[in-house]
C-alpha atoms as a PDB file:
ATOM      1  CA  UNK A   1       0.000   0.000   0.000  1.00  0.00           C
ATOM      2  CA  UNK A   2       1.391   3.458  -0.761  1.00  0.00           C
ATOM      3  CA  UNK A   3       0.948   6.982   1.159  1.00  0.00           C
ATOM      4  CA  UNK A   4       0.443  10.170  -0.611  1.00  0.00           C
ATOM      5  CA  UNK A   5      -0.293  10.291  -4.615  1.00  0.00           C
ATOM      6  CA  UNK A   6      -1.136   6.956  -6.894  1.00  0.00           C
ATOM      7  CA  UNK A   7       1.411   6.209  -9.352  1.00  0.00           C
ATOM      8  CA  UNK A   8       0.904   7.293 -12.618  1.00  0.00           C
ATOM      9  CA  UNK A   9       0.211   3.452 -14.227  1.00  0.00           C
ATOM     10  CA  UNK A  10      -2.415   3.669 -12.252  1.00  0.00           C
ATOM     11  CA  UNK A  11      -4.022   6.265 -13.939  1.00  0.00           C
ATOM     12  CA  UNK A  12      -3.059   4.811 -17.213  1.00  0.00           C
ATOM     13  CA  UNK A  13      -4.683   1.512 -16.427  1.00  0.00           C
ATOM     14  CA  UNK A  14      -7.821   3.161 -15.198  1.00  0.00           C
ATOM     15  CA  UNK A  15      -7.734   5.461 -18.785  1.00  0.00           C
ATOM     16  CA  UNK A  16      -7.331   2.637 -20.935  1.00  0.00           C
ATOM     17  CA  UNK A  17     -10.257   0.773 -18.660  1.00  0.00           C
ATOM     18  CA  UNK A  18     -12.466   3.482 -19.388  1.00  0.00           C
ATOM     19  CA  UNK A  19     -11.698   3.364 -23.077  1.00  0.00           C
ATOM     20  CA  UNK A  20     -12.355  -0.420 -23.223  1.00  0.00           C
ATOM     21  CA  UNK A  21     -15.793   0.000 -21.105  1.00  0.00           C
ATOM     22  CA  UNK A  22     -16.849   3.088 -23.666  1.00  0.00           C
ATOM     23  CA  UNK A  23     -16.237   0.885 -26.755  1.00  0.00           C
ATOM     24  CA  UNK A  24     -17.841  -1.976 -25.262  1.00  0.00           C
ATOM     25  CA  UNK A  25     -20.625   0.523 -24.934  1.00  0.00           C
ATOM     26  CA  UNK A  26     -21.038   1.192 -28.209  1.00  0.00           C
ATOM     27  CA  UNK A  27     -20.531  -1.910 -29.816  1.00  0.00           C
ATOM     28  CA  UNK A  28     -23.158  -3.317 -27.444  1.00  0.00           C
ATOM     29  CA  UNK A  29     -25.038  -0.075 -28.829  1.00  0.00           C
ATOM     30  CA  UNK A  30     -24.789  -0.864 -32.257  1.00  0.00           C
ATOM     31  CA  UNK A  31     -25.023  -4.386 -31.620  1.00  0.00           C
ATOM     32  CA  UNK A  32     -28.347  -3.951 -30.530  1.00  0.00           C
ATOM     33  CA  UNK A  33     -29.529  -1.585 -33.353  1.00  0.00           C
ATOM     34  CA  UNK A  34     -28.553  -3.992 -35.906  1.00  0.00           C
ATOM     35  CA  UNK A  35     -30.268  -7.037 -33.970  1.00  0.00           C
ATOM     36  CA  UNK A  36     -33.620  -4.044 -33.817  1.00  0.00           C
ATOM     37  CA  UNK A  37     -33.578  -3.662 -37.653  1.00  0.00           C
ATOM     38  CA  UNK A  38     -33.454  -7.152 -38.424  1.00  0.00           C
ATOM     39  CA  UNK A  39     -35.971  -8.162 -36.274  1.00  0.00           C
ATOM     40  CA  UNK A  40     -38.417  -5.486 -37.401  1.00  0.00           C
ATOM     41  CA  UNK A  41     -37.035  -6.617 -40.895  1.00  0.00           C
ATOM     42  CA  UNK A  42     -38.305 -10.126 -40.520  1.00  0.00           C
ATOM     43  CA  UNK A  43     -41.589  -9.074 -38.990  1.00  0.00           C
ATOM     44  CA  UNK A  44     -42.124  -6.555 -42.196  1.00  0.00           C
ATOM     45  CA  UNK A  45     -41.799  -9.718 -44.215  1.00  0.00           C
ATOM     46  CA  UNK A  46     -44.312 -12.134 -42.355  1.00  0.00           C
ATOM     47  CA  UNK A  47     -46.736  -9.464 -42.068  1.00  0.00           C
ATOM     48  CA  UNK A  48     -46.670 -10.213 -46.368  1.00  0.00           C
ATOM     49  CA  UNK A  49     -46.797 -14.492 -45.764  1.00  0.00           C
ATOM     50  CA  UNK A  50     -49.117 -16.400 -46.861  1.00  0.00           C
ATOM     51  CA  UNK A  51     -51.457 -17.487 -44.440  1.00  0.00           C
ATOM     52  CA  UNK A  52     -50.487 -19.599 -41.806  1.00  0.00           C
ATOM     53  CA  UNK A  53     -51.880 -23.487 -41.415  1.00  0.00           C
ATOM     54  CA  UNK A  54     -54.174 -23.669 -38.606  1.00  0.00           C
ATOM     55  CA  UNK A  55     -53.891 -26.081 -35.602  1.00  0.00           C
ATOM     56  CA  UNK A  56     -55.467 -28.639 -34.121  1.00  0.00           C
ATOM     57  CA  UNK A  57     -57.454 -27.963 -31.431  1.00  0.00           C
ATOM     58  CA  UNK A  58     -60.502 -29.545 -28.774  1.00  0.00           C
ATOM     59  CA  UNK A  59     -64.117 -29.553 -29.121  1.00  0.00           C
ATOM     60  CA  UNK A  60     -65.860 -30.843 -26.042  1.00  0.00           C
ATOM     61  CA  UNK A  61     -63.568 -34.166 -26.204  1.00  0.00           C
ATOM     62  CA  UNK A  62     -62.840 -34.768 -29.600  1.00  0.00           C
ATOM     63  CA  UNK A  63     -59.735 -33.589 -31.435  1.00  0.00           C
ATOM     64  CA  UNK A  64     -61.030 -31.539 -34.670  1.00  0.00           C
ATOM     65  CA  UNK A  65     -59.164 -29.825 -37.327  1.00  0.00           C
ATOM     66  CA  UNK A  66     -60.145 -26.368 -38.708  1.00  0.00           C
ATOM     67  CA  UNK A  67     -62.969 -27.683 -40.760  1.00  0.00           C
ATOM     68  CA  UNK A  68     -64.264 -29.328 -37.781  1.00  0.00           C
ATOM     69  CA  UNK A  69     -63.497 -33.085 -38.856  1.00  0.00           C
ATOM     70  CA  UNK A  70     -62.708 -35.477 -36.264  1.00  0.00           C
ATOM     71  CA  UNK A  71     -59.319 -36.802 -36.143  1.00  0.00           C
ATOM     72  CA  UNK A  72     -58.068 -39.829 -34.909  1.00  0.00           C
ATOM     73  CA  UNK A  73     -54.278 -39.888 -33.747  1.00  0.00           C
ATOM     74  CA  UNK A  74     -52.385 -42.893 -33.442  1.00  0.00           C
ATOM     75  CA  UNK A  75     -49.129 -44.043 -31.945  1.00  0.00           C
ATOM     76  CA  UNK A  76     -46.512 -46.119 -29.929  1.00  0.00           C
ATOM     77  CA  UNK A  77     -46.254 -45.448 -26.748  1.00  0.00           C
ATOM     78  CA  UNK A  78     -42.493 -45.832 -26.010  1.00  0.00           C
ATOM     79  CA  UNK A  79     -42.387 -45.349 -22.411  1.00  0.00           C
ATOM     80  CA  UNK A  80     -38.516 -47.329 -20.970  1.00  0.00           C
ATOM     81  CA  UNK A  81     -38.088 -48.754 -24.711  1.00  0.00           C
ATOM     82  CA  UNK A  82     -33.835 -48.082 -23.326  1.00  0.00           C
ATOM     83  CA  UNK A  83     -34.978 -49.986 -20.387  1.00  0.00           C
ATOM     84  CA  UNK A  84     -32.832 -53.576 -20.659  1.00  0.00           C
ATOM     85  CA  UNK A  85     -34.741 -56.653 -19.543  1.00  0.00           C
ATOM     86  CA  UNK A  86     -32.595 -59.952 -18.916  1.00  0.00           C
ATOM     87  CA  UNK A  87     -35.319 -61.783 -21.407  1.00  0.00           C
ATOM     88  CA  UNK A  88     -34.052 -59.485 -24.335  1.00  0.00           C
ATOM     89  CA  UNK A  89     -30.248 -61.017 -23.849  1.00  0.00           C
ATOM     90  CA  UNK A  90     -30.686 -64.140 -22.834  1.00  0.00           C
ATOM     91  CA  UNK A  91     -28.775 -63.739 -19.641  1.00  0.00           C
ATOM     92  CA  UNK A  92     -30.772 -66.184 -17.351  1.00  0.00           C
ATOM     93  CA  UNK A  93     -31.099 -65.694 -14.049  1.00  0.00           C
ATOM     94  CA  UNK A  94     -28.022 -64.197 -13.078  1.00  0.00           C
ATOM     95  CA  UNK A  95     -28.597 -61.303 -15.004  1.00  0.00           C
ATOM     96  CA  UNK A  96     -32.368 -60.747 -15.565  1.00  0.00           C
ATOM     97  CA  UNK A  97     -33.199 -57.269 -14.144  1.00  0.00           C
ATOM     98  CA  UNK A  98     -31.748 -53.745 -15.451  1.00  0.00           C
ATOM     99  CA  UNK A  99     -29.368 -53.285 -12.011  1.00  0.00           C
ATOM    100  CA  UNK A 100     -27.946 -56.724 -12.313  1.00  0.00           C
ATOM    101  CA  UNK A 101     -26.938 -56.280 -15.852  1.00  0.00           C
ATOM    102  CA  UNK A 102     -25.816 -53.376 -15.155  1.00  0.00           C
ATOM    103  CA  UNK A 103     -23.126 -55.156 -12.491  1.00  0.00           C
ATOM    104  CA  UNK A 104     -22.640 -58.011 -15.367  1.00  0.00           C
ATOM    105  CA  UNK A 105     -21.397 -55.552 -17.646  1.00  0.00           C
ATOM    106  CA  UNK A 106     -19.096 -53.767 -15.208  1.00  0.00           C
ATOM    107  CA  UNK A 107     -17.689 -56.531 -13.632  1.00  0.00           C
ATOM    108  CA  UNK A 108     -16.693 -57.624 -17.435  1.00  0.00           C
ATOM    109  CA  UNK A 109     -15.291 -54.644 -18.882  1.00  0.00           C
ATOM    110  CA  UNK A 110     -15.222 -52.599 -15.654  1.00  0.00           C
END
């Protein structure tokens, strides 16, 4: 710790801080104008799409589209599918739930 006046580098460093925080400033500045313009660019442009495909949506409990059709979805359900099951390899008893062949494969290739 000194007494009295600061040396001068300090000043310096604190100058050339100030700089840096300025420019910083400004490039955040101009950053942010640009990211403004293209932004209301884009929205200028969908404001001229064509219309938009509608969604979707419930009436009382059926799933209709926008001409009021029924739909029908239809799936998988895929609930664990990564879950291993000893049956699936063949292990036998020694190996025949997901923590156990877990251990088999550690214990063989650690």
């Amino acid at each position: 710790m000194w007494h009295g006046t600061a040396p001068s580098y300090l000043f310096q460093v604190k100058k050339v801080f100030a700089d840096t925080l300025v420019t910083a400033r400004k490039s955040c500045l101009s950053f942010g104008i640009y990211l403004f313009t293209i932004l209301l660019w884009i929205g200028a442009r969908s404001a001229h799409a064509a219309p938009t495909t509608t969604f979707l949506h419930t009436q009382g409990q059926d799933i209709v589209n926008e001409s009021g059709e029924r739909i029908l979805l239809r799936g998988v359900g895929l609930g664990n599918w990564m879950l291993p099951e000893g049956y699936m390899w063949k292990f036998g008893n020694q190996a025949d739930r997901p923590r156990r062949i877990e251990k088999l494969v550690s214990d063989l290739i650690g």
